[in-house]
N, C-alpha and C. Protein backbone atom coordinates (compact mmCIF):
# COMPACT_ATOMS: atom_id res chain seq x y z
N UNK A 1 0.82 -1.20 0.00
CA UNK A 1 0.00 0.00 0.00
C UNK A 1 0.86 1.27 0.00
N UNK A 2 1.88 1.25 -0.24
CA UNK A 2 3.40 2.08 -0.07
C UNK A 2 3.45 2.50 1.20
N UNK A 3 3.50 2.78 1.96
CA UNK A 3 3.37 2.92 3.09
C UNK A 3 5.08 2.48 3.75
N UNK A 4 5.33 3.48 4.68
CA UNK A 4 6.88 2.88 5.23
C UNK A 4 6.58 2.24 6.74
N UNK A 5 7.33 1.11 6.98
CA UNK A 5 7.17 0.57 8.05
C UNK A 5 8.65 -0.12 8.56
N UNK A 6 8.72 0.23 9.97
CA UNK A 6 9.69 0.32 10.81
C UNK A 6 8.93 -1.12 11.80
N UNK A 7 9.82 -1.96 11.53
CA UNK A 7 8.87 -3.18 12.38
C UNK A 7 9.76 -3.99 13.31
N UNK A 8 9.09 -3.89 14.63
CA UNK A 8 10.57 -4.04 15.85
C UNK A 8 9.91 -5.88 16.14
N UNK A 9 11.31 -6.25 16.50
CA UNK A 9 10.91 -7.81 16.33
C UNK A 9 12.46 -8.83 17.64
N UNK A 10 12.00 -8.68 18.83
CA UNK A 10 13.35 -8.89 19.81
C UNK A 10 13.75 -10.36 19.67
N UNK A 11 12.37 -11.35 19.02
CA UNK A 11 13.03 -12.98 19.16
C UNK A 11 13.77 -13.05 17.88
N UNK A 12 15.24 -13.43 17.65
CA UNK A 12 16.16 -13.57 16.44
C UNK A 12 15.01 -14.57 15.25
N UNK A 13 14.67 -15.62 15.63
CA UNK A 13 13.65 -16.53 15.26
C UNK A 13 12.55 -16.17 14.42
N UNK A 14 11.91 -15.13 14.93
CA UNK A 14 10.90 -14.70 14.77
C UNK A 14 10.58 -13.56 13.73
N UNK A 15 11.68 -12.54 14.39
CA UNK A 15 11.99 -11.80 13.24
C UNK A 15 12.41 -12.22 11.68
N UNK A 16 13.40 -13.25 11.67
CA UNK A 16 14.09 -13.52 10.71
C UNK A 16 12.86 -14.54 9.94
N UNK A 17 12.08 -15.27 10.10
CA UNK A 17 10.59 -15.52 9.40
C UNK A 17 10.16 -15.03 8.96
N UNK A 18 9.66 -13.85 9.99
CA UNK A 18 9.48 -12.55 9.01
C UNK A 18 9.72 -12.15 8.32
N UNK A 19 11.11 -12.01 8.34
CA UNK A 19 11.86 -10.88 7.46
C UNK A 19 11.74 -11.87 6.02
N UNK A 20 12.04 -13.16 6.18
CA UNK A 20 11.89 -13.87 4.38
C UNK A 20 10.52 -14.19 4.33
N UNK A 21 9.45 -14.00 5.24
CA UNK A 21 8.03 -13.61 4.57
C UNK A 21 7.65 -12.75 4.07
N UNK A 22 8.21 -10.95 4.68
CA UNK A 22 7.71 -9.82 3.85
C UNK A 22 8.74 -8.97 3.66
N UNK A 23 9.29 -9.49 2.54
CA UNK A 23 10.56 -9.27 2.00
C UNK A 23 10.20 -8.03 1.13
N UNK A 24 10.48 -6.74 1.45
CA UNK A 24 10.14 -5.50 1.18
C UNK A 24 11.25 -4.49 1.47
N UNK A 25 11.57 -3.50 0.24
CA UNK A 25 12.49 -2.11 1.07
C UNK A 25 11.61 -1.64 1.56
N UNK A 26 10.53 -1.77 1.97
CA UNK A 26 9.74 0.00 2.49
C UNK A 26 9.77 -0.53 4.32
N UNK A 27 10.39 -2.09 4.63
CA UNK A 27 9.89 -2.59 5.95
C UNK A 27 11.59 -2.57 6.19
N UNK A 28 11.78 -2.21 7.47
CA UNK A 28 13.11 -1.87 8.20
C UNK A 28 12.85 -2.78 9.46
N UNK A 29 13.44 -4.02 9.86
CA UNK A 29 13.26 -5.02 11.00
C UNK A 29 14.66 -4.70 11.92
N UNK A 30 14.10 -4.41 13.26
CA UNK A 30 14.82 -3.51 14.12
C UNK A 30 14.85 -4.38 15.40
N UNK A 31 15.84 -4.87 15.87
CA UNK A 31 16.16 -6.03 17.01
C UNK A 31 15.97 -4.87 18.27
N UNK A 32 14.66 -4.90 18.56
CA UNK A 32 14.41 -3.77 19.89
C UNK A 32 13.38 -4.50 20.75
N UNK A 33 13.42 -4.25 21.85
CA UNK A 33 11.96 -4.19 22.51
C UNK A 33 11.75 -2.99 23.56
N UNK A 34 10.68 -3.42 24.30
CA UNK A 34 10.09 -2.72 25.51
C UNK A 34 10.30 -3.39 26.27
N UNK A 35 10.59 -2.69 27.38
CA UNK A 35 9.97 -1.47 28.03
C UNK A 35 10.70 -0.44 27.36
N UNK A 36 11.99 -0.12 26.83
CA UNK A 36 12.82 0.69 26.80
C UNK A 36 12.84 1.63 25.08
N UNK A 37 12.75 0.58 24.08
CA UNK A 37 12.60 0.56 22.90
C UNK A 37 13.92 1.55 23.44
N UNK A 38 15.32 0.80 23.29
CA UNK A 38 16.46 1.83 23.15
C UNK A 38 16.72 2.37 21.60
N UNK A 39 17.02 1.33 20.76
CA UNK A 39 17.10 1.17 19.37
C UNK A 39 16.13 2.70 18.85
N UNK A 40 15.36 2.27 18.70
CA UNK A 40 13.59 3.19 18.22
C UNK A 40 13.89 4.56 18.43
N UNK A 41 14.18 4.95 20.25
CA UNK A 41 14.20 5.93 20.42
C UNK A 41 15.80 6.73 20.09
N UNK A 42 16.60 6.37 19.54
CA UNK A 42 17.71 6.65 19.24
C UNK A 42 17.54 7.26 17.39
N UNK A 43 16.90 6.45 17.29
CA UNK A 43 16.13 6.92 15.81
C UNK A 43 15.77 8.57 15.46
N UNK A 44 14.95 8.98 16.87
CA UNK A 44 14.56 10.50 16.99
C UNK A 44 13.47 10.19 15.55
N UNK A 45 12.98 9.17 15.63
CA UNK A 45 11.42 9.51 14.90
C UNK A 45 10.10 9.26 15.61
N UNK A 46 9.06 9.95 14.89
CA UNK A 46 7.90 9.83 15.46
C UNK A 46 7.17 8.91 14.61
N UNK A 47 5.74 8.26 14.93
CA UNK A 47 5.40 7.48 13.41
C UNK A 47 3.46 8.04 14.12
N UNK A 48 3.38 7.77 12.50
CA UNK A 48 1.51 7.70 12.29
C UNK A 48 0.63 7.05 13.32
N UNK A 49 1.01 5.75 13.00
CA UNK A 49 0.25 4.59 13.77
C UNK A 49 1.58 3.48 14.46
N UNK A 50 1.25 3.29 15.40
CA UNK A 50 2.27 2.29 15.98
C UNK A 50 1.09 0.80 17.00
N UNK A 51 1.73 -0.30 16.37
CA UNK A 51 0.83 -1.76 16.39
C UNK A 51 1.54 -2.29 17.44
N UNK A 52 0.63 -2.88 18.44
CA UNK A 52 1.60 -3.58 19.29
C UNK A 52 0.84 -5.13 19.91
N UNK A 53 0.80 -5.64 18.75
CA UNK A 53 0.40 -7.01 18.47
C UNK A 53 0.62 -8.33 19.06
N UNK A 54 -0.25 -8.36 20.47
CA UNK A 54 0.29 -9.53 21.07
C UNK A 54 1.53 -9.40 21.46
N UNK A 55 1.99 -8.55 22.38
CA UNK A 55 3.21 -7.88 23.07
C UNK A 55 3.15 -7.33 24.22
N UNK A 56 2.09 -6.77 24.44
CA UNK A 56 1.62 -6.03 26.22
C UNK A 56 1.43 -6.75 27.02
N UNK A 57 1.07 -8.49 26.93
CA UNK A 57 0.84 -9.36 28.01
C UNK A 57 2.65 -10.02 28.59
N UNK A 58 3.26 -9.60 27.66
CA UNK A 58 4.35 -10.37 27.62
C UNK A 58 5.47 -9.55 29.04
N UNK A 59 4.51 -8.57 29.08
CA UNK A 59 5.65 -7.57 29.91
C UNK A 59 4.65 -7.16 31.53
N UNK A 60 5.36 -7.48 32.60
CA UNK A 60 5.17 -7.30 33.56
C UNK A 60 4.47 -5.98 34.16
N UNK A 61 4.04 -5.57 34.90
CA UNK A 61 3.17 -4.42 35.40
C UNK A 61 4.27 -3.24 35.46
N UNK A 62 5.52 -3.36 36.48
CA UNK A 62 6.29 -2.29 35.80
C UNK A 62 6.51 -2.18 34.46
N UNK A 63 7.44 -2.99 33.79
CA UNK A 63 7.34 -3.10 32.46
C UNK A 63 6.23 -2.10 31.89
N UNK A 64 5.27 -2.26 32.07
CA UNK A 64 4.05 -1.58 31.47
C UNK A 64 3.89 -0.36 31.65
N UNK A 65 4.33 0.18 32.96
CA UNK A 65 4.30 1.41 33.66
C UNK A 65 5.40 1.86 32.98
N UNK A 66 6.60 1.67 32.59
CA UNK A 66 7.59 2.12 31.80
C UNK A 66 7.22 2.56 30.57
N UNK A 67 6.50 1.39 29.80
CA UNK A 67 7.06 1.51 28.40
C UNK A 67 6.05 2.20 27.49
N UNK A 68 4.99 2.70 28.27
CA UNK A 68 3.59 3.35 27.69
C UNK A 68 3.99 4.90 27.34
N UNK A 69 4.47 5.56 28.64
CA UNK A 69 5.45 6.36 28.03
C UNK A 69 6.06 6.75 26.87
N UNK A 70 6.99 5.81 27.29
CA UNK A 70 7.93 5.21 25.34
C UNK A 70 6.93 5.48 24.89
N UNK A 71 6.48 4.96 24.37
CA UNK A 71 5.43 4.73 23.05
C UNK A 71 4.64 5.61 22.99
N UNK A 72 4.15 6.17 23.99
CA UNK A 72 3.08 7.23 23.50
C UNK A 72 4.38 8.63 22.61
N UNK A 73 5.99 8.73 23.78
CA UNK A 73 6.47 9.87 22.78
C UNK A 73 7.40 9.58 21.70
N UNK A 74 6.68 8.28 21.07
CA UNK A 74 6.86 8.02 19.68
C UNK A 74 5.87 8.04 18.57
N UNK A 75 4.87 8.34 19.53
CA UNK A 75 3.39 9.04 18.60
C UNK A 75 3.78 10.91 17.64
N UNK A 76 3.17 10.68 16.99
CA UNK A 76 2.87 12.13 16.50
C UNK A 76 1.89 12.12 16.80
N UNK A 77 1.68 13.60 16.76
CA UNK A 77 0.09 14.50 17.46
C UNK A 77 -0.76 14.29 16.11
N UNK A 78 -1.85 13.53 16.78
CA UNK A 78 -2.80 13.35 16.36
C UNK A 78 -2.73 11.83 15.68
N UNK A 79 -1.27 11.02 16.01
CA UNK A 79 -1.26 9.09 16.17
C UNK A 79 -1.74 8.26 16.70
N UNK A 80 -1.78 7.62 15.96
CA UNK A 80 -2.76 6.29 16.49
C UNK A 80 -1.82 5.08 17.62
N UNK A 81 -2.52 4.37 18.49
CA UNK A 81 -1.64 3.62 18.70
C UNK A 81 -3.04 2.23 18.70
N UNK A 82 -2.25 1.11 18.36
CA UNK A 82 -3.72 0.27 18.28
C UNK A 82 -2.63 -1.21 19.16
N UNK A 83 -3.39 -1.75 19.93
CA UNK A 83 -2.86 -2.95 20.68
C UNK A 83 -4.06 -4.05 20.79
N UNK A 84 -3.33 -5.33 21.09
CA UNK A 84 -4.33 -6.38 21.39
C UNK A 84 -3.47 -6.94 22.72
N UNK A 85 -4.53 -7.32 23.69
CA UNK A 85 -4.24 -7.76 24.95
C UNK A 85 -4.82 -9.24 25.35
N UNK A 86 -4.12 -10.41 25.06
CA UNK A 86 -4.27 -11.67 25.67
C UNK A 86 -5.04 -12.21 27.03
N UNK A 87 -6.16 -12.99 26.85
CA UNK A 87 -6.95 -13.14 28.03
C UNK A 87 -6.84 -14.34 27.83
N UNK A 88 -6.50 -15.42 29.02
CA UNK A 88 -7.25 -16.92 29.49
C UNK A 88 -6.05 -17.70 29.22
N UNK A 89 -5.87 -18.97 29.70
CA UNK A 89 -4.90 -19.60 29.71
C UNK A 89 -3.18 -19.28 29.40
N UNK A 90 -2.11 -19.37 29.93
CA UNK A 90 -0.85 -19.18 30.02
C UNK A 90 -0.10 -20.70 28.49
N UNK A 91 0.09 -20.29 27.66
CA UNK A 91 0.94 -21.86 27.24
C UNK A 91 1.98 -22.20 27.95
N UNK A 92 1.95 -23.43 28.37
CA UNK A 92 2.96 -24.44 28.73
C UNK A 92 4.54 -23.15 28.54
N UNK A 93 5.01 -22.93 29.74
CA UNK A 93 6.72 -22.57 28.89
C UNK A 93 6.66 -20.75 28.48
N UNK A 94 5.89 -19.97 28.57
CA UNK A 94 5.34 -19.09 27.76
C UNK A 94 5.62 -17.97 29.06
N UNK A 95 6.35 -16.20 29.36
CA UNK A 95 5.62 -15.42 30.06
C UNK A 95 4.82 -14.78 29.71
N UNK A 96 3.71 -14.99 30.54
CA UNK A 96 2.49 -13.64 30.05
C UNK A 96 2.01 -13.08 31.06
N UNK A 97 1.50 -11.99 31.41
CA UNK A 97 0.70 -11.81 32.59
C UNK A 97 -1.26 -11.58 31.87
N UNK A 98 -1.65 -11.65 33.05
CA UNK A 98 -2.95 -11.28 33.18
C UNK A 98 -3.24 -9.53 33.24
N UNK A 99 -3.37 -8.96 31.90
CA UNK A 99 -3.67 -7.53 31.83
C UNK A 99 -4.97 -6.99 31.68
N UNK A 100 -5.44 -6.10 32.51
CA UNK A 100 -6.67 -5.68 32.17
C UNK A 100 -6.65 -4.49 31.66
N UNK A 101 -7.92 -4.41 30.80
CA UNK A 101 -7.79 -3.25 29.88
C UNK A 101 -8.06 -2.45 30.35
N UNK A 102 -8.55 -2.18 31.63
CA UNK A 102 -8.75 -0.66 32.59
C UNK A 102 -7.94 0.10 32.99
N UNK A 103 -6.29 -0.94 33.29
CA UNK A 103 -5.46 -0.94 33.70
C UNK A 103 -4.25 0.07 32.31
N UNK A 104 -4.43 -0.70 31.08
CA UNK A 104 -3.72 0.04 30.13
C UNK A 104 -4.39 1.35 29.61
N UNK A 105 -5.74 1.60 29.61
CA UNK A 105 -6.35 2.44 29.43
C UNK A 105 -5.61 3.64 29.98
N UNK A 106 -5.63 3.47 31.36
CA UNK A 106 -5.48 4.48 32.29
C UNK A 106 -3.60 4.39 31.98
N UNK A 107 -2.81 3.87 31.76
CA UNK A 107 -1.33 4.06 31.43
C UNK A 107 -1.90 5.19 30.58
N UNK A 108 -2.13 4.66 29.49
CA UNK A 108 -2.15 5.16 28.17
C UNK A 108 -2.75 6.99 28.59
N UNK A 109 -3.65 6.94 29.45
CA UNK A 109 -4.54 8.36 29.80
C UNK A 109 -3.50 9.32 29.93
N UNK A 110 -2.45 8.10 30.51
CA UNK A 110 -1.47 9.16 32.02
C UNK A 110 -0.28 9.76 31.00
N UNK A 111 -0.24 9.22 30.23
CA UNK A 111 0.66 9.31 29.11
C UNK A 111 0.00 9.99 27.32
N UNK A 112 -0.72 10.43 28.40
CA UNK A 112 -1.65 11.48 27.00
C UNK A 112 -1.93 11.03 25.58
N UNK A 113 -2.82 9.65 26.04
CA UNK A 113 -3.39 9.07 24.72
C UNK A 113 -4.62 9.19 25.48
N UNK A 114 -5.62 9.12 24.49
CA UNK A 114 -7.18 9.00 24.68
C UNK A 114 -7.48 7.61 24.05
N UNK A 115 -8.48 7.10 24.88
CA UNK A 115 -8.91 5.55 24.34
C UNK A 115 -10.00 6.06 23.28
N UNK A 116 -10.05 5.15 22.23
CA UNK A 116 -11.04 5.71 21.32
C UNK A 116 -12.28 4.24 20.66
N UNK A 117 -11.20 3.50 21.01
CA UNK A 117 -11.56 1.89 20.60
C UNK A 117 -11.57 0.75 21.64
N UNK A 118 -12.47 -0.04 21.47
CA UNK A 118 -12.18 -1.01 22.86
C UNK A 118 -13.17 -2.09 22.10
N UNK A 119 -12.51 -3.52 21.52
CA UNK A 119 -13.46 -4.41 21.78
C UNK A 119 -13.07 -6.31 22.31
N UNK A 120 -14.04 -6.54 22.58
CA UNK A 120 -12.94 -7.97 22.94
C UNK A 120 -13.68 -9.12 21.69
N UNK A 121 -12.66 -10.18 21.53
CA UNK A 121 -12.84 -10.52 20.55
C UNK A 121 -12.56 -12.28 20.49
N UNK A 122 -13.16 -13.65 20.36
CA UNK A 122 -12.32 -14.58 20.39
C UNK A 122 -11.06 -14.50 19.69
N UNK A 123 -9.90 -15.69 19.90
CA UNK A 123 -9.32 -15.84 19.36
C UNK A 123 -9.35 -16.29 18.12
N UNK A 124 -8.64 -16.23 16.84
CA UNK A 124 -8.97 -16.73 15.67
C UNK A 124 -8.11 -18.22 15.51
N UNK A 125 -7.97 -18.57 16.41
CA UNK A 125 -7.03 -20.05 16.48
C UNK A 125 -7.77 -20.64 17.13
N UNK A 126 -8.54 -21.83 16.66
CA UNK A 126 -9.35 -22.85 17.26
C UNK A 126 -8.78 -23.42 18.22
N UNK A 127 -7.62 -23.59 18.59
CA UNK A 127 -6.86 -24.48 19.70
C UNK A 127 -7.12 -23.42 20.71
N UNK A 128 -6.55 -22.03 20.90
CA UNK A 128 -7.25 -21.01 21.68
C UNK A 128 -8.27 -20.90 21.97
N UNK A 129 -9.34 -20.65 21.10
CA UNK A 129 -11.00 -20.91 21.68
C UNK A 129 -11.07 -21.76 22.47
N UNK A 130 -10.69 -22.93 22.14
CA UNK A 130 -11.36 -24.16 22.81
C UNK A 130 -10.75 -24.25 24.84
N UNK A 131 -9.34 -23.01 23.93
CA UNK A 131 -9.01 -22.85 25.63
C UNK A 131 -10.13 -21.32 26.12
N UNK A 132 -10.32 -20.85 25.75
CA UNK A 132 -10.92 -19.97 26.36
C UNK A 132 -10.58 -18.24 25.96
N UNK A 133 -9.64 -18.47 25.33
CA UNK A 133 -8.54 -17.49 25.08
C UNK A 133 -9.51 -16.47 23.53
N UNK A 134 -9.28 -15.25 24.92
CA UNK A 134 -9.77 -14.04 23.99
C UNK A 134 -8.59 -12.80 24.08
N UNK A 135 -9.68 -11.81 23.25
CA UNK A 135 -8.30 -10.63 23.03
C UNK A 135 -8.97 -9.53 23.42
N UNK A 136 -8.88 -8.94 23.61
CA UNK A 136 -9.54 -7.31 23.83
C UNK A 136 -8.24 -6.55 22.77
N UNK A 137 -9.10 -5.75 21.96
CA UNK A 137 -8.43 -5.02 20.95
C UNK A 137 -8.97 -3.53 21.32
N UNK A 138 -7.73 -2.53 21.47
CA UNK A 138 -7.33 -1.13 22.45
C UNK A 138 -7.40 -0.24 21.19
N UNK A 139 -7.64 0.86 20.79
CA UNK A 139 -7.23 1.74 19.77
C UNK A 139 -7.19 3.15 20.68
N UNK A 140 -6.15 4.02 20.45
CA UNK A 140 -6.14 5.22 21.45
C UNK A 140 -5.18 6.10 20.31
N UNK A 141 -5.66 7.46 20.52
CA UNK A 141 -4.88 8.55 19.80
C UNK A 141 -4.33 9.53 20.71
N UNK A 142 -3.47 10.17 19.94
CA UNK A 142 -2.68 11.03 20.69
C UNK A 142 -2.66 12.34 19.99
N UNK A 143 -3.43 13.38 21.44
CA UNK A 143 -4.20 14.47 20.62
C UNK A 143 -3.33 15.67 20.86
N UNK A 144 -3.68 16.42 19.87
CA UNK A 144 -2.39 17.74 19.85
C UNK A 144 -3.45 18.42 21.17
N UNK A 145 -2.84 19.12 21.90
CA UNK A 145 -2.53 19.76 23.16
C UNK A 145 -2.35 21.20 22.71
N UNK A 146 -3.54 21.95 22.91
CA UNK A 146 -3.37 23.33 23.25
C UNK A 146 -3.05 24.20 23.69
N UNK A 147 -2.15 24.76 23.79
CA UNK A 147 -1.83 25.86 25.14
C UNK A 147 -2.56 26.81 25.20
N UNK A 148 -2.99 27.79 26.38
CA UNK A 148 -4.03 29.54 26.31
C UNK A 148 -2.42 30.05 25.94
């Protein structure tokens, strides 16, 4: 859709799948994560929309309290930020925590995003359903700020 995308990816594994699945110049795969996004913020860019796809359960309550921050001042005024948050069963081997969306809401508030979207959703993996496993999907913008 031409569109440029900066796509952060911390498991070597995971990324690199990626990277020979969407084998593109306009996609830049960046060995970073959160809480800190050191990489990202060294960049000194801002972006449109920033996705954070099955990634917020993975990080602990500080963690979370950290890295919302980050991310919100990697928004531009008037960016989107859109997330999905993991509900119900842990896999075997796996960290996740139990996040509630009242809980990121209010990060996100404190850190001057507005919630704009909120829905929960099954999983689209039948092995998930059958565990129980839903998503709540977050959409929040980040609004230009007036001064008198």
């Amino acid at each position: 859709m031409g569109h440029t995308v900066v796509a952060v990816e911390p498991v070597d594994e995971l990324r690199t799948a990626a990277i020979d699945l969407h084998q593109s110049s306009r996609i830049e795969w960046i060995d970073d994560s959160l809480p800190d996004l050191r990489i990202i913020n060294s960049m000194n860019e801002t972006f449109d929309v920033i996705m954070l796809t099955a990634v917020w359960m993975h990080l602990d309550h500080e963690q979370r309290r950290r890295a919302m921050p980050r991310v919100s001042s990697l928004l531009r005024e008037d960016g989107v930020l859109i997330m999905s948050l993991r509900h119900g069963p842990v896999p075997h081997g796996r960290r996740m925590f139990d996040v509630a969306p009242e809980e990121t809401i209010e990060l996100a508030r404190v850190a001057g995003l507005q919630a704009v979207f909120r829905v929960v959703t099954p999983s689209v993996q039948q092995a998930n359903r059958n565990s129980g496993v839903t998503w709540t999907r977050l959409g929040f913008e980040k609004r230009i700020t007036l001064t008198a």
